[in-house]
Protein backbone atom coordinates (compact mmCIF):
# COMPACT_ATOMS: atom_id res chain seq x y z
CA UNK A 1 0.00 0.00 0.00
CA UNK A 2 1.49 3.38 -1.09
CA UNK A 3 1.37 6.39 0.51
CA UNK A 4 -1.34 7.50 -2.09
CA UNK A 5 -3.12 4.73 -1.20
CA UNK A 6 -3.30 5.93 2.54
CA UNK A 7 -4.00 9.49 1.89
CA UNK A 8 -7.47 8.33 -0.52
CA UNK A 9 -8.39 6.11 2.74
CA UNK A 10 -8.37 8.60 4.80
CA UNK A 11 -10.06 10.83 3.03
CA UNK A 12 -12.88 8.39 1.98
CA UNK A 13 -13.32 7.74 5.83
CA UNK A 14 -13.30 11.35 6.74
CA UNK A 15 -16.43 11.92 4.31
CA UNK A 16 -18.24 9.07 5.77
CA UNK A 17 -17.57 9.97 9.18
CA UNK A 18 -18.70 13.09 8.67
CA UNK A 19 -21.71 12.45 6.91
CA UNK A 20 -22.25 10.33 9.82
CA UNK A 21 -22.13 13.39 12.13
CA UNK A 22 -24.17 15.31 10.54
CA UNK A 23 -26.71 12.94 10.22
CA UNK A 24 -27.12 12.79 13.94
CA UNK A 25 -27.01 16.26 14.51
CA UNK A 26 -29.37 16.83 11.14
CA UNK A 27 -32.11 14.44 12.85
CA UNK A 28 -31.64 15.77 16.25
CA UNK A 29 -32.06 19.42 15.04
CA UNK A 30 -35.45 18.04 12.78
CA UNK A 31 -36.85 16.44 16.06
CA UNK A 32 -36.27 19.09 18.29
CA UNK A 33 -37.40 22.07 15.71
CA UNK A 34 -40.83 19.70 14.84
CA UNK A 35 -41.64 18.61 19.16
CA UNK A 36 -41.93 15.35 18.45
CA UNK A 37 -38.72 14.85 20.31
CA UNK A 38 -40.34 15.78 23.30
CA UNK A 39 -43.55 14.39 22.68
CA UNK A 40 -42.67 10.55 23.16
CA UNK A 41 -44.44 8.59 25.50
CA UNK A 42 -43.31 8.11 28.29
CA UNK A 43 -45.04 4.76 30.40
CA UNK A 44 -46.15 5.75 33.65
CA UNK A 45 -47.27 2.38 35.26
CA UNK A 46 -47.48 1.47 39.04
CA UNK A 47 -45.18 -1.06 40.02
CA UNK A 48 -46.39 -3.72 41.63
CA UNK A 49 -44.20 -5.01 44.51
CA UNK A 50 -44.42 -8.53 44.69
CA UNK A 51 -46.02 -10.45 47.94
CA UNK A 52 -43.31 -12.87 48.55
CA UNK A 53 -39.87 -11.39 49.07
CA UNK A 54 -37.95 -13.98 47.48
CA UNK A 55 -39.96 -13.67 44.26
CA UNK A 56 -38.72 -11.22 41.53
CA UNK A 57 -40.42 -10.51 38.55
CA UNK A 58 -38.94 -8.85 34.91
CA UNK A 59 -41.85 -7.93 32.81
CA UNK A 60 -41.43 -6.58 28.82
CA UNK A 61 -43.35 -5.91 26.13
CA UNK A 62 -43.51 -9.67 24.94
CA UNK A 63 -42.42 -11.95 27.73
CA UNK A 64 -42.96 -12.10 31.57
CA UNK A 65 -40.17 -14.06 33.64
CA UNK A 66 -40.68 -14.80 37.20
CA UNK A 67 -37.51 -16.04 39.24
CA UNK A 68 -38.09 -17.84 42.54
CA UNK A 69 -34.64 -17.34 45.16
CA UNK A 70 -34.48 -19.64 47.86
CA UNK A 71 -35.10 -18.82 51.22
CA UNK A 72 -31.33 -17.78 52.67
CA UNK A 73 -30.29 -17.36 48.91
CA UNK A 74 -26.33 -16.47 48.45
CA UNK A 75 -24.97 -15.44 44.85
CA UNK A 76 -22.33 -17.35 43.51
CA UNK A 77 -20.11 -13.89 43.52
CA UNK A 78 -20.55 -13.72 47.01
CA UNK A 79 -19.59 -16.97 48.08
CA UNK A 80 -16.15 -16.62 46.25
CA UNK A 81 -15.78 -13.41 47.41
CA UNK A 82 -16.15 -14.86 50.94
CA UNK A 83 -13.95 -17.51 50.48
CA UNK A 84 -11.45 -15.44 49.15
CA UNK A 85 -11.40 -12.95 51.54
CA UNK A 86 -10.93 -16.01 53.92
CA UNK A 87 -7.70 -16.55 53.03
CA UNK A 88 -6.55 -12.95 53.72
CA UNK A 89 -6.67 -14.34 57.91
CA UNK A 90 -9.10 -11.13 59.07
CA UNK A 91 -11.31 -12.86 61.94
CA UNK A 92 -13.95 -10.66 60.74
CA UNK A 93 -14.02 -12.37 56.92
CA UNK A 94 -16.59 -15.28 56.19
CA UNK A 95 -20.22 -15.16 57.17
CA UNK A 96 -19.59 -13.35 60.34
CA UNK A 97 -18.73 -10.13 58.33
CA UNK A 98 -21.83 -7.44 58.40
């Protein structure tokens, strides 16, 4: 590759990055002059806390996934952390640490 070669590159890459930039400030500026940028909706539901405390529940437009902890429930990242930590010989470390 020539140093011709590199100079065209760069150049075709400068255009499309700046068409690119102008594009986003074109359709910002278009949005904003119109209001419809401010006029999207905006959902304004209650959320509904769930009864049991160990229940979590991720709802979206198509699916609804309930997860179910168990009672005294410890993530994995935890535990590791704990037993890690163990190792550094602080009495305090482990599952007496709060």
């Amino acid at each position: 590759m020539t140093l011709k070669d590199v100079m065209k590159w760069r150049t075709r890459m400068s255009i499309v990055y700046a068409a690119g930039v102008w594009t986003v400030i074109g359709s910002y500026a278009y949005f904003k002059y119109t209001g419809r940028l401010d006029g999207w909706p905006v959902k304004s539901g209650e959320v509904q806390e769930p009864e049991d405390p160990n229940q979590v529940v991720y709802e979206t437009a198509h699916s609804k996934t309930v997860i179910i902890y168990k009672k005294d429930f410890v993530p994995y990242t935890t535990r590791i952390y704990n037993f890690i930590k163990s190792f550094s010989g602080d009495s305090r470390s482990g599952d007496n640490a709060k």
